[in-house]
C-alpha atoms as a PDB file:
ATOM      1  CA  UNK A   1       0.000   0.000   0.000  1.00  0.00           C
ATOM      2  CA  UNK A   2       2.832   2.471   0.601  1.00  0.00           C
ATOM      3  CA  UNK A   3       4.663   1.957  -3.006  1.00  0.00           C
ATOM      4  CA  UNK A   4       1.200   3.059  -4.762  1.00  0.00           C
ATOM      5  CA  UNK A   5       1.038   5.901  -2.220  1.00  0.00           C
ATOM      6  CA  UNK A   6       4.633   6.862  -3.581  1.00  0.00           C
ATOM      7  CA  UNK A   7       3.486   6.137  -6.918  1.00  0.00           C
ATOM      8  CA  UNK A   8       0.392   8.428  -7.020  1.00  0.00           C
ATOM      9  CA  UNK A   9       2.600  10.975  -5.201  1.00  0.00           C
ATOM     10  CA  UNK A  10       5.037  11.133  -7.699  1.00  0.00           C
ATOM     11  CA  UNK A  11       2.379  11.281 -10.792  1.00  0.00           C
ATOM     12  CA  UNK A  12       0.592  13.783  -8.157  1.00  0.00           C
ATOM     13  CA  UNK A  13       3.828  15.968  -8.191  1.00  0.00           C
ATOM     14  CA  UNK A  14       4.454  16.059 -11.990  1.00  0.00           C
ATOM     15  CA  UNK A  15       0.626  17.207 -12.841  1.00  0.00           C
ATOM     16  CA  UNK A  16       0.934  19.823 -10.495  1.00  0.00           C
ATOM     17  CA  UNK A  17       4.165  20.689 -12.223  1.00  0.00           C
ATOM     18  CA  UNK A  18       2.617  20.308 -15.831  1.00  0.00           C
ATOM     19  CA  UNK A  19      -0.609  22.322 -14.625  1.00  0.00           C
ATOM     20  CA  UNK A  20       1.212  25.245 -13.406  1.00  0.00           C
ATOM     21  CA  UNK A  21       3.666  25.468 -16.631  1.00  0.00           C
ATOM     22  CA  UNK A  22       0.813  24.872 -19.163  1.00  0.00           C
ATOM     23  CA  UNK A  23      -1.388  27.847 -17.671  1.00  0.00           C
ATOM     24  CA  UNK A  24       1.600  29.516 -17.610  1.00  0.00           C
ATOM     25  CA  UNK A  25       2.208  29.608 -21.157  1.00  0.00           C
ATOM     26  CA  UNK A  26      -1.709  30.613 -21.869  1.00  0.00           C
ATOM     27  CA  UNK A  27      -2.770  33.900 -22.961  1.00  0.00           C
ATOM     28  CA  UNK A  28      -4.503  36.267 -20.807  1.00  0.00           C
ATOM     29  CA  UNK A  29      -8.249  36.680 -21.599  1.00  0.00           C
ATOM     30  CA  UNK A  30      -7.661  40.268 -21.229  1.00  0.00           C
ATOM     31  CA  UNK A  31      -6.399  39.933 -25.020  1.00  0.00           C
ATOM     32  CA  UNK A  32      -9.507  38.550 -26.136  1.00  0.00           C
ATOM     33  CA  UNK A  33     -11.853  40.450 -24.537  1.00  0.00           C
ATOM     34  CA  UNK A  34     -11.133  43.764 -26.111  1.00  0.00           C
ATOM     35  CA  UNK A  35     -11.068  42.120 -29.462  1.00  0.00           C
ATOM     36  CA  UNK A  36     -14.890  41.048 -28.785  1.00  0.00           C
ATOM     37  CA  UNK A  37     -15.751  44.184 -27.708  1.00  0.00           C
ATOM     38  CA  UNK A  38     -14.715  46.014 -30.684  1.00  0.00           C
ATOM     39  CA  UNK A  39     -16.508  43.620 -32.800  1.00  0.00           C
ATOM     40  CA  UNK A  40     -13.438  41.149 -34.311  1.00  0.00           C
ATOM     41  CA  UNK A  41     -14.568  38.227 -32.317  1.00  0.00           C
ATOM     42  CA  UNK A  42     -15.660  36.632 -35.957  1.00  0.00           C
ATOM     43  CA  UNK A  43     -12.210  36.513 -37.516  1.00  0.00           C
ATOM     44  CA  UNK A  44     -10.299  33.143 -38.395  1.00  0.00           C
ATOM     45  CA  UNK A  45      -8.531  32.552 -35.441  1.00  0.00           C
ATOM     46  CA  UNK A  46     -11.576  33.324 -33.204  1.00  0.00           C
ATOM     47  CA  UNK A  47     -13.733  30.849 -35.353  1.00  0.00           C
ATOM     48  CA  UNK A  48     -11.249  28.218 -35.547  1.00  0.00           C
ATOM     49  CA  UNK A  49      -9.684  28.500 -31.662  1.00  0.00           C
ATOM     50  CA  UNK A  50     -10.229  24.733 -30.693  1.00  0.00           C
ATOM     51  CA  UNK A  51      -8.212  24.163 -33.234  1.00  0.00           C
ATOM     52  CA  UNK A  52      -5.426  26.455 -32.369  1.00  0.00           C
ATOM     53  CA  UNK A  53      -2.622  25.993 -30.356  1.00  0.00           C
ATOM     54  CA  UNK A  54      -4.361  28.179 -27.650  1.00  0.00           C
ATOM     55  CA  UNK A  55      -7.385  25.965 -27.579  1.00  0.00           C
ATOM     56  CA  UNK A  56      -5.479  22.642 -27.490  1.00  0.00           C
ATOM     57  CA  UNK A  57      -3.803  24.463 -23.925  1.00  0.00           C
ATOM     58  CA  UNK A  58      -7.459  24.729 -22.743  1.00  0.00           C
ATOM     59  CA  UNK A  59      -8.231  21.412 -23.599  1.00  0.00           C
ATOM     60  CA  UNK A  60      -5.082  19.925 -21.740  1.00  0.00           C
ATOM     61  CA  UNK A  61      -5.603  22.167 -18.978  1.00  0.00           C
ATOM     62  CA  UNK A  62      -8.805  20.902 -17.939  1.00  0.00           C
ATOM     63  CA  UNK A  63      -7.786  17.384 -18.429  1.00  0.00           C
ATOM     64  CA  UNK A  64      -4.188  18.386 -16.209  1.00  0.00           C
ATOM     65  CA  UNK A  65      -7.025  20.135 -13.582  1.00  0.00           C
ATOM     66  CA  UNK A  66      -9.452  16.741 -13.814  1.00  0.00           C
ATOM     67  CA  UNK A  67      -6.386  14.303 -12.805  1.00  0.00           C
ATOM     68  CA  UNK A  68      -5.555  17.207  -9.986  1.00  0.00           C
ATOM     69  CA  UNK A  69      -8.899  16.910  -8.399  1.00  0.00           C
ATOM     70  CA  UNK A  70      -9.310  12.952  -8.819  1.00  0.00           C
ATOM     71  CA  UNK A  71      -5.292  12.453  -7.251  1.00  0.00           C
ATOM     72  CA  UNK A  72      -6.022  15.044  -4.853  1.00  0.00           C
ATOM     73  CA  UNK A  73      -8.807  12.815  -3.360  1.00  0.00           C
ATOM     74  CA  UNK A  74      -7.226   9.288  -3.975  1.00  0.00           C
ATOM     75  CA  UNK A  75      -4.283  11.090  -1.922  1.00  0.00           C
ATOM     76  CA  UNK A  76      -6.735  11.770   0.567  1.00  0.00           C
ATOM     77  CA  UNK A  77      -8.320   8.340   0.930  1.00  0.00           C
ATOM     78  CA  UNK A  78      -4.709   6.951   1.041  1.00  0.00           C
END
């Protein structure tokens, strides 16, 4: 029982690691909130931003934040 405590520790660890450098590297929504005020929300890259590299962050920070949240309570249990 204690080597998968240490396990799920260590993968614990390197998602909170991950988690802070990926949201790190977003932009700030600052950015894109003065775009959709003046009206350029409907350009390419705001049409097509799951598909951007700023979209794929999003997407991989929520997953990075889900495995937070479930090793944060298996931690707990442990």
């Amino acid at each position: 029982m204690e080597i998968l405590k240490t396990i799920v520790t260590i993968i614990y660890v390197i998602i909170c690691i991950a988690l802070v450098v990926v949201v790190l590297m977003q932009e700030g929504k600052s950015a894109g909130l003065s775009g959709s005020i003046n009206g350029v929300a409907d350009t390419y890259w705001g049409k097509n931003r799951g598909r951007s590299m700023e979209g794929a962050l999003e997407k991989f920070t929520k997953g990075l934040a889900v495995g937070f949240i479930i090793l944060s309570v298996v931690l707990n249990l442990l």
